[in-house]
C-alpha atoms as a PDB file:
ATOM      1  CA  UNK A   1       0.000   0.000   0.000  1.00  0.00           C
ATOM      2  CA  UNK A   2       1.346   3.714  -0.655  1.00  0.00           C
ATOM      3  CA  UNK A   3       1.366   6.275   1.939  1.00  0.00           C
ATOM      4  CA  UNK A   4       0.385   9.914   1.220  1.00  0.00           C
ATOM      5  CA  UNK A   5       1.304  11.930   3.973  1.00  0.00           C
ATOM      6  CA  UNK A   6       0.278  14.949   5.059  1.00  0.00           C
ATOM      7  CA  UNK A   7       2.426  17.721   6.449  1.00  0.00           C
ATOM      8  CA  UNK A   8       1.219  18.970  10.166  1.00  0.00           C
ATOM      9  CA  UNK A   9       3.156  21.656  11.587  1.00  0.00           C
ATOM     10  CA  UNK A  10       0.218  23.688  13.388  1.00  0.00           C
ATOM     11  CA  UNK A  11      -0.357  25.287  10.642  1.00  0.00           C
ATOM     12  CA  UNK A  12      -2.915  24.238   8.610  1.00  0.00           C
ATOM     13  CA  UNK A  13      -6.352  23.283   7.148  1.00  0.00           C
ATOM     14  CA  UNK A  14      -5.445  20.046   7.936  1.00  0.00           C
ATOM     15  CA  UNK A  15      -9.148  17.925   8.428  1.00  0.00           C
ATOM     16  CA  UNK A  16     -10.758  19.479   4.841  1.00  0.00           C
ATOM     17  CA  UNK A  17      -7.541  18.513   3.068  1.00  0.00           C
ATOM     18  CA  UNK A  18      -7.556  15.082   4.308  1.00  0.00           C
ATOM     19  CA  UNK A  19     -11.072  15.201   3.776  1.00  0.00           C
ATOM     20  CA  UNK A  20     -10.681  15.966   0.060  1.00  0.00           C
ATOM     21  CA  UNK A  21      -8.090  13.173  -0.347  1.00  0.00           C
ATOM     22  CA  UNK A  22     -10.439  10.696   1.319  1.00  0.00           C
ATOM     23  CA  UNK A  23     -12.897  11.353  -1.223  1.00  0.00           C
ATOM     24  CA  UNK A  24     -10.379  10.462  -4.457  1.00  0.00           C
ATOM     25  CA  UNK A  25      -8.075   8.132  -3.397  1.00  0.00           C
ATOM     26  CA  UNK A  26      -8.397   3.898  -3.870  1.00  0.00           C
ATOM     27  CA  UNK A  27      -7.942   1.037  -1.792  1.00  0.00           C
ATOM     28  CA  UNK A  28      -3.868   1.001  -2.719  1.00  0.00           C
ATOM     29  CA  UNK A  29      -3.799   4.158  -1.375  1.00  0.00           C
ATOM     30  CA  UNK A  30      -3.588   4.967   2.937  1.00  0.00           C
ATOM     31  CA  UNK A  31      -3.855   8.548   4.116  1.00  0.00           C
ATOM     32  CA  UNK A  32      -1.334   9.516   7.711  1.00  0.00           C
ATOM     33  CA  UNK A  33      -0.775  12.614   9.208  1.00  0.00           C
ATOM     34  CA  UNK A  34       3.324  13.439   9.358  1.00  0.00           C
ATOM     35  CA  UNK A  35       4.400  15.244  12.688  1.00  0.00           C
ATOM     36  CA  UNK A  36       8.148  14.600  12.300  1.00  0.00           C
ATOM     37  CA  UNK A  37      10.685  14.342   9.480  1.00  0.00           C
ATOM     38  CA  UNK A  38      10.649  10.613  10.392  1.00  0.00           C
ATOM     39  CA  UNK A  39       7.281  10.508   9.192  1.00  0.00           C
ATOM     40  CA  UNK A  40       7.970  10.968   5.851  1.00  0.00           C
ATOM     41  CA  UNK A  41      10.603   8.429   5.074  1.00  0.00           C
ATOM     42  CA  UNK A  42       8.200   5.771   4.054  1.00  0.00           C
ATOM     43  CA  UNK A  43       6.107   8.319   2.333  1.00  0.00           C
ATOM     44  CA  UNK A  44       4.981   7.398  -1.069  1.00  0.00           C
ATOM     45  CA  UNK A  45       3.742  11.565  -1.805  1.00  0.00           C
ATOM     46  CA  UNK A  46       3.812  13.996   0.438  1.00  0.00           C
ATOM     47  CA  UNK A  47       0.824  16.749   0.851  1.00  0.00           C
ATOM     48  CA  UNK A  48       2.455  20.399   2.684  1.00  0.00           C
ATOM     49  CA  UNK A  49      -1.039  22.638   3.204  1.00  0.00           C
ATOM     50  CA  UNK A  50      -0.554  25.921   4.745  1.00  0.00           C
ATOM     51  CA  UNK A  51      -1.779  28.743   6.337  1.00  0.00           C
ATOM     52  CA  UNK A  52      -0.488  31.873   8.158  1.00  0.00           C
ATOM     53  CA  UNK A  53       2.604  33.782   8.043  1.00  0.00           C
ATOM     54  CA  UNK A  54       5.631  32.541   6.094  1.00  0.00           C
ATOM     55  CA  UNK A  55       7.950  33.302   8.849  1.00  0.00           C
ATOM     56  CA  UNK A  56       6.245  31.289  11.210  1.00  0.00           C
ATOM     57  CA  UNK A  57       5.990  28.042   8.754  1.00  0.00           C
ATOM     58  CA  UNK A  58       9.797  28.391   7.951  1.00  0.00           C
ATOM     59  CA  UNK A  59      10.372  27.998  11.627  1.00  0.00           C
ATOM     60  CA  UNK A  60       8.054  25.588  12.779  1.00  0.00           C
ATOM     61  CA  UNK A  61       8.782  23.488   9.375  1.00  0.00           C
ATOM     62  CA  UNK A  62      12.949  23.488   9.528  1.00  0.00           C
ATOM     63  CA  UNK A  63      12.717  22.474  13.846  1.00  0.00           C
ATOM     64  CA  UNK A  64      10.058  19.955  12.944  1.00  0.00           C
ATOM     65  CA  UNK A  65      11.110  18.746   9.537  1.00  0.00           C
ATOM     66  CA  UNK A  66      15.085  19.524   8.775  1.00  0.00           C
ATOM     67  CA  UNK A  67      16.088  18.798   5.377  1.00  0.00           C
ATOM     68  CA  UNK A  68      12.421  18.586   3.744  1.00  0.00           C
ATOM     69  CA  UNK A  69      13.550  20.360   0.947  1.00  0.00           C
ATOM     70  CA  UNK A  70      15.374  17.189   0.306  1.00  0.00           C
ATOM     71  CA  UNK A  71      12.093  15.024   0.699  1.00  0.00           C
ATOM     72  CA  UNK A  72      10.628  17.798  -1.539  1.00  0.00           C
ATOM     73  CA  UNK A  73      12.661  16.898  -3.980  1.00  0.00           C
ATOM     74  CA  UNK A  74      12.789  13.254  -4.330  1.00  0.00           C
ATOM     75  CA  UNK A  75       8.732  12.533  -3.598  1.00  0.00           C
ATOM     76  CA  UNK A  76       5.911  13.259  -5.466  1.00  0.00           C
ATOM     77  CA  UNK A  77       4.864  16.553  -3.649  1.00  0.00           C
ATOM     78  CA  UNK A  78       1.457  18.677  -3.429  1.00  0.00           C
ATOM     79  CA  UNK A  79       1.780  22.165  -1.679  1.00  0.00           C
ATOM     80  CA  UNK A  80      -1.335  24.275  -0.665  1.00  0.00           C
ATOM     81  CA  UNK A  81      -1.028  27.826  -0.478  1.00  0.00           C
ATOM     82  CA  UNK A  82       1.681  28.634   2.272  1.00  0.00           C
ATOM     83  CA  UNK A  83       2.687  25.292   1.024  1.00  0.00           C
ATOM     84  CA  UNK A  84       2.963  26.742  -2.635  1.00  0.00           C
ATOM     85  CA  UNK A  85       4.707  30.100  -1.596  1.00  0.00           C
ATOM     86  CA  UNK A  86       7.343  28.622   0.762  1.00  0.00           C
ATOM     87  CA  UNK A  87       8.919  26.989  -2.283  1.00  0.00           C
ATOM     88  CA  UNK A  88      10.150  30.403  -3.519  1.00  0.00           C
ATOM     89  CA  UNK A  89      13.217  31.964  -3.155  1.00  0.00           C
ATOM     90  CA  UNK A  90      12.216  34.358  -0.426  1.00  0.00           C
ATOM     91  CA  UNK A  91       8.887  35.934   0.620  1.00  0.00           C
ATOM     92  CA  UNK A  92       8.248  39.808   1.111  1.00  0.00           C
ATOM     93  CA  UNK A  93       6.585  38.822   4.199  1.00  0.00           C
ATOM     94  CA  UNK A  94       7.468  39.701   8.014  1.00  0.00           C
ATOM     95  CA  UNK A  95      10.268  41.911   6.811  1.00  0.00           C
ATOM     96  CA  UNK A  96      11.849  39.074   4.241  1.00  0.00           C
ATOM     97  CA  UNK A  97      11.969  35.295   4.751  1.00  0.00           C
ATOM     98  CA  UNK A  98      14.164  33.217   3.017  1.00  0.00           C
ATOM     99  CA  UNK A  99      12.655  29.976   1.925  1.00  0.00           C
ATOM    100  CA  UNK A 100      13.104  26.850  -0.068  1.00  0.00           C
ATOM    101  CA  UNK A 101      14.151  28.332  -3.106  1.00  0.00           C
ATOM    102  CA  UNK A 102      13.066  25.016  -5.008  1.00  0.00           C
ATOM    103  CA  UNK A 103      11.404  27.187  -7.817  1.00  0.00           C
ATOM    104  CA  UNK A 104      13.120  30.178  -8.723  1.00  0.00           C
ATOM    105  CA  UNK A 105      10.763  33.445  -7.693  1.00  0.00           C
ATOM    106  CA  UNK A 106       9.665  35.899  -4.984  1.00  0.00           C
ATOM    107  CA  UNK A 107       6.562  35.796  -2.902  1.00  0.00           C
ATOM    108  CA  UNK A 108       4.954  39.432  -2.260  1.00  0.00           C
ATOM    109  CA  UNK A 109       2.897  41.357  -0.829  1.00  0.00           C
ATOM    110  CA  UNK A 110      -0.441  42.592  -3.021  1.00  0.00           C
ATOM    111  CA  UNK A 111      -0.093  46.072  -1.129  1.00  0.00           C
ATOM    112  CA  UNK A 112       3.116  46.756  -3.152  1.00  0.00           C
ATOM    113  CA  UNK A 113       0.775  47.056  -6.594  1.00  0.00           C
ATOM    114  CA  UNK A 114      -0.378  49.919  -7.992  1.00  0.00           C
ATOM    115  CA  UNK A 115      -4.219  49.347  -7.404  1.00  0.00           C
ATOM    116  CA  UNK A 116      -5.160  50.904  -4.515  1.00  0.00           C
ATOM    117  CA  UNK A 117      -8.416  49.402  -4.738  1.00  0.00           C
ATOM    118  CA  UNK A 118      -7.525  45.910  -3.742  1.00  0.00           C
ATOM    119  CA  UNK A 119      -9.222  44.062  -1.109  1.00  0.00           C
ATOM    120  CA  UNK A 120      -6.913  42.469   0.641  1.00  0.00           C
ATOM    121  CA  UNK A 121      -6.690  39.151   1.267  1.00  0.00           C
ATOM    122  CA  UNK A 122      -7.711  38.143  -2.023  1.00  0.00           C
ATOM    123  CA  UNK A 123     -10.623  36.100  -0.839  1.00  0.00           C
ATOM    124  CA  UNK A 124     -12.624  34.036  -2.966  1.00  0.00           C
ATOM    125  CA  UNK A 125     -13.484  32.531  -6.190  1.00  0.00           C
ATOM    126  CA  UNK A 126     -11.488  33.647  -8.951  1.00  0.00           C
ATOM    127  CA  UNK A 127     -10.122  31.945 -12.797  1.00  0.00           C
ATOM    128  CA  UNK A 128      -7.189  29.746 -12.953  1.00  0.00           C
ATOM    129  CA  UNK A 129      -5.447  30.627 -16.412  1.00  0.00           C
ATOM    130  CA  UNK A 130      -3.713  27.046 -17.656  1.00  0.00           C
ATOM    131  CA  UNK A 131      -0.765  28.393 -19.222  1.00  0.00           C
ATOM    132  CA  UNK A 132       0.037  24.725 -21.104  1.00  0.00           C
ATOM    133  CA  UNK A 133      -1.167  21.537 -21.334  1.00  0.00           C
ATOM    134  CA  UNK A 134      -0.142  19.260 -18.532  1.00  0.00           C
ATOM    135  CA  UNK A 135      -2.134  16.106 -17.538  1.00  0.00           C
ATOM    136  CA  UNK A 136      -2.864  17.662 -14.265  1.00  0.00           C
ATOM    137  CA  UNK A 137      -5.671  19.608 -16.119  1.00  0.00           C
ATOM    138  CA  UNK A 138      -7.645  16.581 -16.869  1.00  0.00           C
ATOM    139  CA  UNK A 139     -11.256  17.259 -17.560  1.00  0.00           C
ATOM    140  CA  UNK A 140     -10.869  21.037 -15.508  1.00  0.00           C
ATOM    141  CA  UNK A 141     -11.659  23.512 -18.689  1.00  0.00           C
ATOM    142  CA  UNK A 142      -9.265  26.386 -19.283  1.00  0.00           C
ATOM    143  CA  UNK A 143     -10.443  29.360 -16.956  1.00  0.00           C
ATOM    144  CA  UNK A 144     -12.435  27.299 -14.363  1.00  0.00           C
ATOM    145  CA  UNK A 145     -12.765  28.821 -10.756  1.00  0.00           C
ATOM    146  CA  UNK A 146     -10.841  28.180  -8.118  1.00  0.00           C
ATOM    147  CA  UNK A 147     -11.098  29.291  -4.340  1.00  0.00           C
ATOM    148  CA  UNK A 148      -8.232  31.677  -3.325  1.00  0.00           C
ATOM    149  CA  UNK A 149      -7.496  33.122   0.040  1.00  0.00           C
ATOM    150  CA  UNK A 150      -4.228  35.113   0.832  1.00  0.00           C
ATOM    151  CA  UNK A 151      -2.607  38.405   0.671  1.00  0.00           C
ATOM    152  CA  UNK A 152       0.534  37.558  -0.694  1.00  0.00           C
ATOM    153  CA  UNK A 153       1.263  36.302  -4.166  1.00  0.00           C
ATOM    154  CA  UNK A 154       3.880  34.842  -6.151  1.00  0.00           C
ATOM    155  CA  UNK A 155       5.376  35.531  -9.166  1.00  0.00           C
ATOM    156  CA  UNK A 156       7.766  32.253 -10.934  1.00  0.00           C
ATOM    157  CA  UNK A 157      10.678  33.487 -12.852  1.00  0.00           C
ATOM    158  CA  UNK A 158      10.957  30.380 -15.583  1.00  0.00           C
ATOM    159  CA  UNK A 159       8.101  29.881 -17.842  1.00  0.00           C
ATOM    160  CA  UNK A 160       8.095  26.184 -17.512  1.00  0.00           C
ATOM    161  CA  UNK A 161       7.696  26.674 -14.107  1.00  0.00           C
ATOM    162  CA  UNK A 162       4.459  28.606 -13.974  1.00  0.00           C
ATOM    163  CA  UNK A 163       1.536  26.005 -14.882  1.00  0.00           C
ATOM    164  CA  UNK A 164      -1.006  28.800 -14.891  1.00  0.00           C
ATOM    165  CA  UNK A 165      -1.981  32.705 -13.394  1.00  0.00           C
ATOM    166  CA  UNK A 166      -4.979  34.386 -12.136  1.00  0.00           C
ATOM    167  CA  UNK A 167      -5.462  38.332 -12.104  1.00  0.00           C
ATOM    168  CA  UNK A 168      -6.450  40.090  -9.116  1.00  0.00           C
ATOM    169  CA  UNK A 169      -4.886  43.735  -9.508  1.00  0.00           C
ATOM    170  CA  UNK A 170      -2.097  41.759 -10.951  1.00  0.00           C
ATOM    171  CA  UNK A 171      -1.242  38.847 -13.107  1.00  0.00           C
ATOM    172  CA  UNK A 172       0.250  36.316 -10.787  1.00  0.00           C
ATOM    173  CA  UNK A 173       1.503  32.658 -10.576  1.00  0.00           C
ATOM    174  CA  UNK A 174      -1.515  30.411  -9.148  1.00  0.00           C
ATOM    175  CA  UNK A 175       0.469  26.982  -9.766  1.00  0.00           C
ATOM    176  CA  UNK A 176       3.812  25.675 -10.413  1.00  0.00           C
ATOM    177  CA  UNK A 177       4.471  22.188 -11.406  1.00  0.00           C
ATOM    178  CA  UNK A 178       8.292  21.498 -11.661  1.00  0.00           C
ATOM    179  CA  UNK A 179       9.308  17.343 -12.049  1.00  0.00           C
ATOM    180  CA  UNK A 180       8.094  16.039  -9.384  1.00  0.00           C
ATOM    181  CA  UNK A 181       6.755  18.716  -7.395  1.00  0.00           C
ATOM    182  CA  UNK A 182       3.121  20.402  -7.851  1.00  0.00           C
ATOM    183  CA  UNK A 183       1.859  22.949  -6.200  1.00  0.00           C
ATOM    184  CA  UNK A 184      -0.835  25.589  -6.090  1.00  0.00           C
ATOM    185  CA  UNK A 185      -1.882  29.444  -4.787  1.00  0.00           C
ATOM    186  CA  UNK A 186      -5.605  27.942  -4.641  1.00  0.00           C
ATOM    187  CA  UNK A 187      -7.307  26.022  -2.092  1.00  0.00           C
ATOM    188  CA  UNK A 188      -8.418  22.586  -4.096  1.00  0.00           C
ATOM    189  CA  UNK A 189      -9.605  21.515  -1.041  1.00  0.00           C
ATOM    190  CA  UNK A 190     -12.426  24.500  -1.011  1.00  0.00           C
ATOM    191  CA  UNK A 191     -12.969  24.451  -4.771  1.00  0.00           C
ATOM    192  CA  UNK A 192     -15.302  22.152  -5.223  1.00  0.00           C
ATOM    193  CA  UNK A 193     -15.564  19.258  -8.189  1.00  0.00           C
ATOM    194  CA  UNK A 194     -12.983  21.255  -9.778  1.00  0.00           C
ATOM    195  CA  UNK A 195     -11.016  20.988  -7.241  1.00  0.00           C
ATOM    196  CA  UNK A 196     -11.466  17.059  -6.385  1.00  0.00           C
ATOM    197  CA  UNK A 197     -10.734  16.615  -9.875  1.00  0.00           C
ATOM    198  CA  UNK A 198      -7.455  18.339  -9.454  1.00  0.00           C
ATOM    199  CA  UNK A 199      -6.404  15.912  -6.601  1.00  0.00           C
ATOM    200  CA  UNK A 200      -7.428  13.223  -8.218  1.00  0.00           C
ATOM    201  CA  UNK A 201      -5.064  14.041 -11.343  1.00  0.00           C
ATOM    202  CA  UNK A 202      -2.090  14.590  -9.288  1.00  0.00           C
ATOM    203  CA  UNK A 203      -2.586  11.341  -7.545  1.00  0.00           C
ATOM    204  CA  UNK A 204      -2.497   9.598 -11.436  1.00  0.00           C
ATOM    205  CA  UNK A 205       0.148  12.031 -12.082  1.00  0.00           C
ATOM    206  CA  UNK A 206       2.289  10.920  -9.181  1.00  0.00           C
ATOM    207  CA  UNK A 207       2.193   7.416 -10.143  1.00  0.00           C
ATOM    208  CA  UNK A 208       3.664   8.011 -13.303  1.00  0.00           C
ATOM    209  CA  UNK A 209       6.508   9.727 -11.727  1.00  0.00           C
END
């Protein structure tokens, strides 16, 4: 049986995203909850949700979890908002946090645009722009909604990194997918069939890897 773990550091929307998984995963397939770094060694894929401030993940993360970024790395990996933005090369946020740097990019704060007329957090549902084809998109049209809370947003520096954008004031990254790793600005777990669908494609996706 293959494990999917999923990443608790205190941090997290952690019963709706196990939840979610419940609902599109089969029998070969068991769901844990990972508390240490030892956790994850017999991890199949590994799920990192997130909420709050970047600083605060990047702390709790490297005392609970040293060396993820090499688990990151070498397993097929989901990431979930804080999750997505951690594997930047540094966020704007708390004065400047350095994080994984596993996709090159910065992570900022929406005050910094020109629009003034922002409400911040972008809360809500908003379009998910596929920039290519990629079999994580299977059977979710081009421009369907996805929910989206957070006041920070990221922007990928490669092309081939940045699997689609949304607009919101600005047109930013809304999901990466890089090898093995996959990971979105959007809450999948909140978005409905569209977002079920998207689970379920990265666990087909994952098995290929």
């Amino acid at each position: 049986m293959k494990k999917i773990s999923v990443i608790d550091y205190g941090m997290s929307n952690l019963h709706s995203v196990l939840k979610s998984f419940q609902k599109v995963i089969d029998k070969k397939y068991s769901l844990s909850i990972a508390k240490t770094i030892k956790d994850l060694e017999d991890a199949s894929i590994i799920i990192l949700p997130g909420q709050g401030a970047a600083n605060s993940c990047m702390d709790r993360l490297n005392s609970k979890f040293p060396s993820l970024d090499k688990f990151i790395i070498n397993r097929p990996f989901f990431g979930i908002c804080l999750g997505f933005q951690i594997l930047f090369n540094e966020s704007s946020e708390d004065g400047g946090v350095k994080c994984f740097s596993i996709i090159d990019g910065t992570v900022t704060d929406f005050k910094n645009t020109t629009n003034r007329k922002l409400k911040i957090p972008h809360m809500g549902w908003n379009i998910v722009n596929q920039n290519h084809s990629h079999p994580i998109w299977k059977n979710i049209s081009n421009k369907s909604f996805f929910y989206f809370v957070h006041s920070y947003y990221a922007q990928a520096t490669k092309l081939s990194d940045e699997l689609s954008t949304t607009d919101y004031g600005i047109n930013f990254t809304s999901s990466v997918i890089k090898d093995n790793i996959f990971a979105c600005q959007y809450h999948p777990e909140k978005s409905s069939s569209n977002g079920l669908q998207l689970l379920s494609n990265f666990i087909t996706y994952s098995e290929g890897i």
